[in-house]
Protein backbone atom coordinates (compact mmCIF):
# COMPACT_ATOMS: atom_id res chain seq x y z
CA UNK A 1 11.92 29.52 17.71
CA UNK A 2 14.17 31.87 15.75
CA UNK A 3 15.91 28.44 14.77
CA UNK A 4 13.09 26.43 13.90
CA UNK A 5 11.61 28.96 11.71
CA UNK A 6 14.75 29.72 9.67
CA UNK A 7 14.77 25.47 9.33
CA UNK A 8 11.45 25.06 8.08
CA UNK A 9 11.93 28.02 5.74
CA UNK A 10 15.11 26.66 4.06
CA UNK A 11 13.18 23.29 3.66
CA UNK A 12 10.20 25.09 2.16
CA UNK A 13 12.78 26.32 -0.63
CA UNK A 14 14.66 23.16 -0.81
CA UNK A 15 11.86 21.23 -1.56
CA UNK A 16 10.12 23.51 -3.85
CA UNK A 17 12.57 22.32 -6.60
CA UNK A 18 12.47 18.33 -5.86
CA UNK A 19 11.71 15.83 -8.61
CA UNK A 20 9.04 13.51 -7.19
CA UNK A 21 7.28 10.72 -8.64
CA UNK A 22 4.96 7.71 -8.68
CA UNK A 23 3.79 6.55 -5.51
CA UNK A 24 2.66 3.55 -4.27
CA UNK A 25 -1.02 3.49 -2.00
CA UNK A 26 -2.80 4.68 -5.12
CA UNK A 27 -0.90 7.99 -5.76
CA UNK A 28 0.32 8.45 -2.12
CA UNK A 29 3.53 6.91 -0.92
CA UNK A 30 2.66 4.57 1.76
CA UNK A 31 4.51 7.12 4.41
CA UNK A 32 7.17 9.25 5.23
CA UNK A 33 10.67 8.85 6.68
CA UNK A 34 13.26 5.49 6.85
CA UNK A 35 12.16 4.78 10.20
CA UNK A 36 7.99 4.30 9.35
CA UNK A 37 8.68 3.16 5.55
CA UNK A 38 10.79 0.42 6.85
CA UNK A 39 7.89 -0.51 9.42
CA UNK A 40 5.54 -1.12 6.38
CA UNK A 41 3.96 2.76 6.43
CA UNK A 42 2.84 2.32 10.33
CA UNK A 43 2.65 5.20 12.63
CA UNK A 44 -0.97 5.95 13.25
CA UNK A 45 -0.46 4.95 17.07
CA UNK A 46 2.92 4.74 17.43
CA UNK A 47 5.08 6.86 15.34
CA UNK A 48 8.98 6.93 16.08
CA UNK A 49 10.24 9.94 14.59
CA UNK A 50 8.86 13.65 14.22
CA UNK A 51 8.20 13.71 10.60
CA UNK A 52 6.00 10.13 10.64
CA UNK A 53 4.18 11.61 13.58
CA UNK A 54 3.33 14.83 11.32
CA UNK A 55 2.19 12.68 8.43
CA UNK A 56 0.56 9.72 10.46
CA UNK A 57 -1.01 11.11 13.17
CA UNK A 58 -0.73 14.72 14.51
CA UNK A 59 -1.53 13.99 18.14
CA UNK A 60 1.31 11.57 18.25
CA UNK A 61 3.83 14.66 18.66
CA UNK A 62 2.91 13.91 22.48
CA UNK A 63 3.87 10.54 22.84
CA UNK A 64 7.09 10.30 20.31
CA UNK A 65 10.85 9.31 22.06
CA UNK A 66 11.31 12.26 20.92
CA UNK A 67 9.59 13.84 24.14
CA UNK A 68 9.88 16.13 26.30
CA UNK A 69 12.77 17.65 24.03
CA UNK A 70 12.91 18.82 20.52
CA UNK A 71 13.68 16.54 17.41
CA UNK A 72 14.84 17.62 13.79
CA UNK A 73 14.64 15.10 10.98
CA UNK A 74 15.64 15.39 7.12
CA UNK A 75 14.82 12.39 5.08
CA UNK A 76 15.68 11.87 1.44
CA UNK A 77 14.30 9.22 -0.80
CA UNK A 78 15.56 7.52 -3.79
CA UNK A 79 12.79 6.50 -5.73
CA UNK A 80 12.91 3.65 -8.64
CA UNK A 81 9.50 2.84 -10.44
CA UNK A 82 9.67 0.50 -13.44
CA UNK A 83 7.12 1.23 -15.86
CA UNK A 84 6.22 -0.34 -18.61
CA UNK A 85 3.28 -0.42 -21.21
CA UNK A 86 1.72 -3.02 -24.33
CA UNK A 87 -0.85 -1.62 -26.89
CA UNK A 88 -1.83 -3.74 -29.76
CA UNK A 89 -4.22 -2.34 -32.06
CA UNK A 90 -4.73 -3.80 -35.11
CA UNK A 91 -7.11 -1.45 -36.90
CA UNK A 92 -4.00 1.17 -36.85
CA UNK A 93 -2.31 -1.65 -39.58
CA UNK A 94 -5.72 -2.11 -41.43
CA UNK A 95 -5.83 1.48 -41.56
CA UNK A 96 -2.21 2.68 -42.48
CA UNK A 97 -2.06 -0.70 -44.76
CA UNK A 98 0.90 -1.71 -42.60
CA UNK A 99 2.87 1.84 -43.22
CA UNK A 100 2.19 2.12 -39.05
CA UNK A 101 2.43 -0.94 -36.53
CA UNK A 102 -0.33 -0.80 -33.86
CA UNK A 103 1.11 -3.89 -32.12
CA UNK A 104 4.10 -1.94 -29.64
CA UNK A 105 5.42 -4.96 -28.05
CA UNK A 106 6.23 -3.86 -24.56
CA UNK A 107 7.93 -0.35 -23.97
CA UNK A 108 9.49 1.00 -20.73
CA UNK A 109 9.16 4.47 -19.05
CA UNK A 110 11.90 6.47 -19.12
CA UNK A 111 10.83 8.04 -15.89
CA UNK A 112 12.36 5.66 -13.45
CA UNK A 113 14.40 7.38 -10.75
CA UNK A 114 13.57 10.61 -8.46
CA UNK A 115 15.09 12.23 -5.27
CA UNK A 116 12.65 13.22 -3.01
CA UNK A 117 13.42 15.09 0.54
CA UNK A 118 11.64 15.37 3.57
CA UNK A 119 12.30 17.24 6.76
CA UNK A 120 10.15 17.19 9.88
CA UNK A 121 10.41 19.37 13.28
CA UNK A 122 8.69 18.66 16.97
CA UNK A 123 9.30 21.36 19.70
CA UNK A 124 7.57 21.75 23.08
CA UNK A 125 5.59 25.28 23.54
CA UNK A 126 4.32 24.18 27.13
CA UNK A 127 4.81 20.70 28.86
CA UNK A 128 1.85 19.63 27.61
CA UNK A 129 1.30 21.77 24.01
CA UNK A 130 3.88 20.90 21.10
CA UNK A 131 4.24 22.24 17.56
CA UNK A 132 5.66 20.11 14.92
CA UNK A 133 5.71 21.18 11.34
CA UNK A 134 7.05 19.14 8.28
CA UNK A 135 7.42 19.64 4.28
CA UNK A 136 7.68 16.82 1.99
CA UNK A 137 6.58 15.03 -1.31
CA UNK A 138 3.65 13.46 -0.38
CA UNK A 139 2.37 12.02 -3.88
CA UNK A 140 2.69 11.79 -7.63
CA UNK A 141 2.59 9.76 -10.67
CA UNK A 142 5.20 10.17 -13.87
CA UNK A 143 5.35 8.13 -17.08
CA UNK A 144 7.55 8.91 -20.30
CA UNK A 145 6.53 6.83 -23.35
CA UNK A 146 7.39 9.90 -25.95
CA UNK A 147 8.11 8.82 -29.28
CA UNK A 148 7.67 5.02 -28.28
CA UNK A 149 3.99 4.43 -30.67
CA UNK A 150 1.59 6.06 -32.04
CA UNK A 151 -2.06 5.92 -31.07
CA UNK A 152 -4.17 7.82 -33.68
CA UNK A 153 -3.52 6.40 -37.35
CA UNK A 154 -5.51 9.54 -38.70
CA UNK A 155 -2.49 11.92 -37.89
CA UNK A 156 0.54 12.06 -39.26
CA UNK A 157 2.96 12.72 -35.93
CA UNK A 158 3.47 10.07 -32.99
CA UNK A 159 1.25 10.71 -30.16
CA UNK A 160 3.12 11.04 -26.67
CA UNK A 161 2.00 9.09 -23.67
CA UNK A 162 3.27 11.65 -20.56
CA UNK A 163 2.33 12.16 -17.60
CA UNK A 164 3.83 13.99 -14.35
CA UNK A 165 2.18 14.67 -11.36
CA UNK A 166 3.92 16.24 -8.06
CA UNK A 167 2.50 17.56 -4.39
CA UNK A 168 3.92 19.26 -1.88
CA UNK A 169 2.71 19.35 1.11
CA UNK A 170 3.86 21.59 3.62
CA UNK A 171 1.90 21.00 7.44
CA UNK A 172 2.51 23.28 10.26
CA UNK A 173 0.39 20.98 13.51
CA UNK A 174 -0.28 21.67 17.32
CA UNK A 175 -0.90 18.68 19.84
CA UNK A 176 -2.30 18.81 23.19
CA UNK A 177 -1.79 16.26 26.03
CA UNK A 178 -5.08 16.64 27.75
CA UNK A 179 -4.29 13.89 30.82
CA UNK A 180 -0.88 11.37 30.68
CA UNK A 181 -2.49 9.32 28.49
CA UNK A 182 -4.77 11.14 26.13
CA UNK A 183 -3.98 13.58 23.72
CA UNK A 184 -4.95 15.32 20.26
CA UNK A 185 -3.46 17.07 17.23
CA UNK A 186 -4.42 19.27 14.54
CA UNK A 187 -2.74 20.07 11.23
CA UNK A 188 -2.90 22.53 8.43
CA UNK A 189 -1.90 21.03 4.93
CA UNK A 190 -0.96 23.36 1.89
CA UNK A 191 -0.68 21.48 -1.29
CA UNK A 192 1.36 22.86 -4.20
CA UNK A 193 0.81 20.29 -7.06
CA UNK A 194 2.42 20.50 -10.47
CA UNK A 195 1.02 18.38 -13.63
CA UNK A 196 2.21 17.89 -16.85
CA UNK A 197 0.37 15.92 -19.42
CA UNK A 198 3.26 16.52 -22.05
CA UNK A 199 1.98 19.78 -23.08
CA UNK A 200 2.12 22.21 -20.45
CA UNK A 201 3.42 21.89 -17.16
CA UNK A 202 0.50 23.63 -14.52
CA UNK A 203 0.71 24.45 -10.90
CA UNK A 204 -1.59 25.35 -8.32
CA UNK A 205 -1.96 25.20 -4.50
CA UNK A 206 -5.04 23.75 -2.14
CA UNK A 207 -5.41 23.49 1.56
CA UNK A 208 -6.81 20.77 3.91
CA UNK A 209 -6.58 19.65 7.12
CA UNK A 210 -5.67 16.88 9.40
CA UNK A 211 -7.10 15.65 13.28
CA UNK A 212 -6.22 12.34 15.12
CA UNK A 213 -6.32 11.46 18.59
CA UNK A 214 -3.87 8.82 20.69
CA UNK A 215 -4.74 7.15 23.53
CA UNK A 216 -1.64 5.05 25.80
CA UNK A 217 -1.86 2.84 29.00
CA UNK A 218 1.35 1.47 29.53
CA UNK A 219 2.24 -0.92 26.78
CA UNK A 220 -0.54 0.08 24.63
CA UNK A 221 -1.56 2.59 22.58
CA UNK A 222 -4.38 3.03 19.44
CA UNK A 223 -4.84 6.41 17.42
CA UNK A 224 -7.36 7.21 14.89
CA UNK A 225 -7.10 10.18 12.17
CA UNK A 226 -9.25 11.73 9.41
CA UNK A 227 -7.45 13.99 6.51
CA UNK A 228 -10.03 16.19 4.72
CA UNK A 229 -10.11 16.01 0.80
CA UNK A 230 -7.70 18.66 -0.78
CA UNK A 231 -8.59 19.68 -4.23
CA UNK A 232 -5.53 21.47 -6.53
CA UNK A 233 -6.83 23.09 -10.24
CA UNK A 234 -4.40 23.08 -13.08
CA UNK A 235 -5.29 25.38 -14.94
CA UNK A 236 -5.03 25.10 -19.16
CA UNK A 237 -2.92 21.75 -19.15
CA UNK A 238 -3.93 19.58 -21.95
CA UNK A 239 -7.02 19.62 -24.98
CA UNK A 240 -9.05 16.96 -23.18
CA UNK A 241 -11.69 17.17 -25.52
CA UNK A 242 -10.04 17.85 -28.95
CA UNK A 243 -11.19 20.97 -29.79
CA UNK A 244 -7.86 22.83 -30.11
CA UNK A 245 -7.51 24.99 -26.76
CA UNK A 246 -6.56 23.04 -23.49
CA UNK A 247 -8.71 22.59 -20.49
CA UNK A 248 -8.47 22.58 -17.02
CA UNK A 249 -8.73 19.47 -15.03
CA UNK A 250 -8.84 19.21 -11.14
CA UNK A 251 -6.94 16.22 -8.97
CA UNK A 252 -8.82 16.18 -5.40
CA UNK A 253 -6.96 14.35 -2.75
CA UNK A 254 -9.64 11.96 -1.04
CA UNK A 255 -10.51 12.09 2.31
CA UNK A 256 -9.26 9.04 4.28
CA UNK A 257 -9.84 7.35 7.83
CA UNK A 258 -6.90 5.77 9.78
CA UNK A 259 -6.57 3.46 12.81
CA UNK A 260 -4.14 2.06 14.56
CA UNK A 261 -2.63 -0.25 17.50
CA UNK A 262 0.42 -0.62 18.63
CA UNK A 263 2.10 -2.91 21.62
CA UNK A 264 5.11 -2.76 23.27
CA UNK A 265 5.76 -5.85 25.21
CA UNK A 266 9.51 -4.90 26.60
CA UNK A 267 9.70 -1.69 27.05
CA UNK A 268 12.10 0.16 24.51
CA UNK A 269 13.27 -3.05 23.07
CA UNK A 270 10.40 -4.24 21.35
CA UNK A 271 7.28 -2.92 18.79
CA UNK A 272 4.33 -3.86 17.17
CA UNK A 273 2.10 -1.83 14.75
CA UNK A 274 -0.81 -2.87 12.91
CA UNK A 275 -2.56 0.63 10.92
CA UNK A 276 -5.71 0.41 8.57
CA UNK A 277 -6.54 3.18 6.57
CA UNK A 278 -8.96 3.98 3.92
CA UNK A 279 -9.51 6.01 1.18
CA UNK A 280 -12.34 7.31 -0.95
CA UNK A 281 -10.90 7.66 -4.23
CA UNK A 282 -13.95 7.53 -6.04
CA UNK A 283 -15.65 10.69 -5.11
CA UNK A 284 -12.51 12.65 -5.42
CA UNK A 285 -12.13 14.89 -8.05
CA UNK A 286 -10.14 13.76 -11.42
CA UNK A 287 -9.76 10.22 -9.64
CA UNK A 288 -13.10 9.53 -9.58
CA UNK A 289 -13.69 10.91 -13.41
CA UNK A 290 -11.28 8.18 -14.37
CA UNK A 291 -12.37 5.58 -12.37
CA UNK A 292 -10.60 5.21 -9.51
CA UNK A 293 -11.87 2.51 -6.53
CA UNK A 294 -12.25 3.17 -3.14
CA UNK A 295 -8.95 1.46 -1.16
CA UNK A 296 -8.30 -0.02 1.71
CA UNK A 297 -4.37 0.04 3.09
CA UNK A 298 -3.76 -2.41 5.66
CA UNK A 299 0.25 -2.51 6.87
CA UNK A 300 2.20 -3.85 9.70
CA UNK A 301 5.19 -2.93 11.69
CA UNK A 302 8.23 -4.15 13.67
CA UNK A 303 10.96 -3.08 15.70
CA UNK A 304 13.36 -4.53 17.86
CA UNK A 305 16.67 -2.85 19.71
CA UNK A 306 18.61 -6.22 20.66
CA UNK A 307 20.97 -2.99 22.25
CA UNK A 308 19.81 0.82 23.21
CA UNK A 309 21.86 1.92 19.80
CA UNK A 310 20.59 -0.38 17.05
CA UNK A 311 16.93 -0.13 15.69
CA UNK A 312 16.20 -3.34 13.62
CA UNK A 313 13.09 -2.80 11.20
CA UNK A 314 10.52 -4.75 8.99
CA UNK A 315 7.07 -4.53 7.45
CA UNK A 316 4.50 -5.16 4.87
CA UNK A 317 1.88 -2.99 3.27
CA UNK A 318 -0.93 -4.27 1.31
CA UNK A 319 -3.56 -1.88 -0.92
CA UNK A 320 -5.75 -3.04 -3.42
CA UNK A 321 -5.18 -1.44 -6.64
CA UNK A 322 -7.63 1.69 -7.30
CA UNK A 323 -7.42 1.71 -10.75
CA UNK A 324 -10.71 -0.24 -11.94
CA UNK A 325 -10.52 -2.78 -15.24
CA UNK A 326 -12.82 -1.63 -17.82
CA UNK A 327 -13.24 -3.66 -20.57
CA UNK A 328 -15.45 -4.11 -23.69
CA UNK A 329 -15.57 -0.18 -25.38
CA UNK A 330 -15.47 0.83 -28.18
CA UNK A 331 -12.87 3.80 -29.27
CA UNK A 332 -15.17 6.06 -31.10
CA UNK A 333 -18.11 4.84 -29.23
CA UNK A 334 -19.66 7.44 -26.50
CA UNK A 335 -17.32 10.06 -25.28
CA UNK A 336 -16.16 9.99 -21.35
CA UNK A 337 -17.58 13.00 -19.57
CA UNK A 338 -14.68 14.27 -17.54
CA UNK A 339 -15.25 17.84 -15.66
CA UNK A 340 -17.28 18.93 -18.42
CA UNK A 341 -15.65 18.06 -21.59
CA UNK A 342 -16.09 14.89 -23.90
CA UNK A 343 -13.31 12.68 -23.96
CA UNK A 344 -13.10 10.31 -26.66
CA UNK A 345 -13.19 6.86 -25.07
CA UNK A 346 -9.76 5.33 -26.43
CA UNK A 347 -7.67 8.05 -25.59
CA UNK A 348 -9.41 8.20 -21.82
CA UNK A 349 -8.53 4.00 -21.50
CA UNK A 350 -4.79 5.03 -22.23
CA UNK A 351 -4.38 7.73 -20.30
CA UNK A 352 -5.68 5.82 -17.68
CA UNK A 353 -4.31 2.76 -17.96
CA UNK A 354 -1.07 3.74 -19.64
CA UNK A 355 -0.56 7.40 -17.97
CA UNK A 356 -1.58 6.92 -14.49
CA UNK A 357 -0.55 3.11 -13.63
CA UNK A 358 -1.55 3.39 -9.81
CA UNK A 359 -1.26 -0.24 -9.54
CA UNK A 360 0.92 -1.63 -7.41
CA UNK A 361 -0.56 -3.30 -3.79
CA UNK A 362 1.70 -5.64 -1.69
CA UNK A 363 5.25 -3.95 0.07
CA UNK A 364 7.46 -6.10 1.88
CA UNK A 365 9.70 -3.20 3.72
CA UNK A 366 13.09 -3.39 5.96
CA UNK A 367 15.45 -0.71 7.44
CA UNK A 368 18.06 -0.12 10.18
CA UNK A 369 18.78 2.63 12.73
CA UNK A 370 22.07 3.53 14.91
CA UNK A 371 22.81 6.05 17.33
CA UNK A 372 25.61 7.41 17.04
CA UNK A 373 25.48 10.26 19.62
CA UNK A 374 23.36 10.96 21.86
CA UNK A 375 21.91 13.83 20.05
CA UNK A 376 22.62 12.42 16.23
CA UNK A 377 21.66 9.06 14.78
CA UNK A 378 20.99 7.24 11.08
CA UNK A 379 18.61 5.28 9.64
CA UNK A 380 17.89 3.35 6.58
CA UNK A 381 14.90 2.08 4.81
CA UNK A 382 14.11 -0.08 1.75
CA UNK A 383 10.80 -0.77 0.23
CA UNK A 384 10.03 -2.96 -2.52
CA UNK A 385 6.59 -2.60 -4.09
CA UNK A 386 6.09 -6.28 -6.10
CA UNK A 387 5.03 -6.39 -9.45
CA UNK A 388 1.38 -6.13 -10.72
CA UNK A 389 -0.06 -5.63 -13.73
CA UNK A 390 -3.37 -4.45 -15.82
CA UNK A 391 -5.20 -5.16 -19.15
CA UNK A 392 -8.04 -3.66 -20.64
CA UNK A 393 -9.38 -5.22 -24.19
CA UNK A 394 -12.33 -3.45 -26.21
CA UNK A 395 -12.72 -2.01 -29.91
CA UNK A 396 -11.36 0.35 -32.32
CA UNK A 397 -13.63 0.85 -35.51
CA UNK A 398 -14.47 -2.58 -34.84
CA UNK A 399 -11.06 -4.45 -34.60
CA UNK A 400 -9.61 -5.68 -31.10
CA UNK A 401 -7.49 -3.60 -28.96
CA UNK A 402 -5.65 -3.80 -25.75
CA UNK A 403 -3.96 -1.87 -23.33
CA UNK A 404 -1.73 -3.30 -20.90
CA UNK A 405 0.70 -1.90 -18.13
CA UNK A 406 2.82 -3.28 -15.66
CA UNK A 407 4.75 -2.00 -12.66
CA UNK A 408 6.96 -2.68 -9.71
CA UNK A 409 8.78 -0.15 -7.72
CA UNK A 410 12.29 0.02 -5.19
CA UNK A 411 13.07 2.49 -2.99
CA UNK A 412 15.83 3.36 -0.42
CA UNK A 413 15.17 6.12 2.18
CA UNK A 414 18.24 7.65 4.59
CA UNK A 415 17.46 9.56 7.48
CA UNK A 416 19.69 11.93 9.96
CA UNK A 417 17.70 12.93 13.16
CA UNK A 418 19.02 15.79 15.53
CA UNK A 419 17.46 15.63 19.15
CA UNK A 420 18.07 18.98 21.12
């Protein structure tokens, strides 16, 4: 244990100063680790690695390859979102007499690449009680439009569009194996999320937890989970309201459901996953003050060992895009009441739209895995998120506006696991 515990810490620490970025399931990346990102995010019933079965399903520490022994994984992914972002406004020329364009053409993010580690740990305790614990960047969103156009034609300076949001989550869990093919798991999440709005740069922690339950008879298995909402304050981050001091603004994590089936028809050579999960964005805190939609996540799984060494992966993940399309305001019609402060209307539609562009919904997902020992092997997964877009069209002192962003996202994800 002496081990373990010096591992997780130096993860803790290692992770503490990773870069991480936008995700792709709303503000959530659609899992953790080469082997279940190459699967299309599965793992709910039958996760293949310790660090998916932290983050999938907690009971699944039971059930894993992994068993009865102990398993070490650290995962790094290389993130690439491409952002990009239209506003034409045509009042800013009417009201500058042309000295300022409000038509931007289309500008791209400068925030398009980001490391991100993981590490994940399973251990037995008794034959039937394991602990697995695992730290890793579990969400975010980043945008960089500074000094690409400016929004206000009433001051003098450009107005930035930033935005960076990152959590880490860090989840000690215990399963149980109550009979050979039942068992249950329980995790503790701590969330230390960091947000920067272009002003300040505010941290702060929360805590949640996570319960799921697998059951297995012989080729099959189905788990179901439930992750409590998680709320994180930043304190003092950006003047929401105008008034010259910032404000506070709180992101909650939403609660989510998750099921799962998985079948196995040849034994060790052969899987299928099929996971639905959803998520209620829209009573969440922060998400739901800027309109987020409730989402479903619906993502399937293959994998296939044509010989005991080589893991052969593919997937596809599908989530409908939270964001919601609001069109038809007016920029200095009513304010937008957000945790207690008046926000005028245009500058909410481009934060949203602009700032936070959560949109992305179908994956198509592929990966490989070799043993090379029989203690070490590698894996490799690649995601590609497809392009989607959003536009919103409404009023500014009476002349037609409209926001527009698009997005698509790559990512490749290398794994080293250590079974002892």
């Amino acid at each position: 244990m002496k081990k373990l515990f010096v591992i997780m810490l130096s993860a803790v620490l290692c992770l503490s100063f990773a870069g991480l970025s936008q995700a792709t399931n709303g503000d959530n990346l659609i899992s953790i680790g080469p082997i279940s990102r190459a699967m299309g995010g599965v793992g709910i019933a039958s996760p293949q690695d310790a660090i998916s079965a932290v983050f999938a399903n907690p009971a699944a520490m039971c059930f894993g390859p992994y068993c009865p022994g102990s398993e070490m994984n650290f995962d790094v992914t290389f993130f690439m979102p491409k952002a990009r972002t239209r506003i034409n406004n045509t009042a800013i020329d009417i009201f500058t007499q042309g000295a300022i364009s409000g038509n931007t053409g289309w500008e791209d993010s400068d925030a398009d690449f980001f490391v991100i580690p993981a590490l994940g740990i399973s251990a037995p305790i008794t034959p039937n009680l394991r602990f697995g614990f695992a730290a890793y960047g579990v969400s975010g969103l980043g945008v960089d439009y500074r000094n690409k156009f400016d929004l206000d034609p009433f001051t003098p300076d450009n107005q930035d569009v930033y935005s960076n949001l990152q959590i880490l989550k860090v989840a000690p869990n215990l399963s149980y194996m109550f009979t050979p093919n039942l068992s249950i798991g329980a995790s503790v999440h701590y969330d230390y999320g960091c947000l920067d709005l272009g002003d300040k740069n505010r941290c702060s922690s929360g805590v949640g937890f996570q319960v799921g339950t697998i059951y297995k008879n012989g080729p099959f298995s189905a788990g179901a989970v439930y992750v409590s909402p998680q709320k994180v304050k930043h304190n003092g981050v950006a003047d929401l309201d105008g008034d010259g001091s910032n404000d506070s603004l709180t992101l909650e994590s939403p609660w989510s459901i998750g099921f799962g089936v998985a079948v196995e028809p040849i034994e060790k050579v052969l899987l299928f996953e099929a996971n639905a999960k959803y998520l209620e964005w829209s009573s969440a805190d922060g998400y739901g003050d800027f309109d987020w939609r409730n989402q479903w996540v619906l993502s399937f799984g293959a994998q296939y060992k044509p010989i005991p060494k080589l893991a052969l992966r593919a997937g596809v993940n599908w989530g409908r895009n939270p964001v919601a399309d609001n069109d038809g305001w007016e920029a200095f019609g009513p304010t937008v009441r957000v945790q207690g402060k008046n926000v005028n209307r245009y500058q909410f539609e481009v934060l949203r739209v602009t700032g936070f562009p959560a949109i992305v919904e179908t994956h198509v997902t592929a990966g490989i895995g070799y043993q090379i020992t029989k203690t070490i092997s590698l894996d490799l997964g690649y995601v590609h998120a497809f392009k989607k877009s959003i536009k919103e069209t409404g009023t500014f002192a009476g002349q037609p506006v409209s926001i527009e962003s698009e997005l698509y996202e790559d990512s490749i994800d290398l794994g080293l696991t250590w079974r002892f």
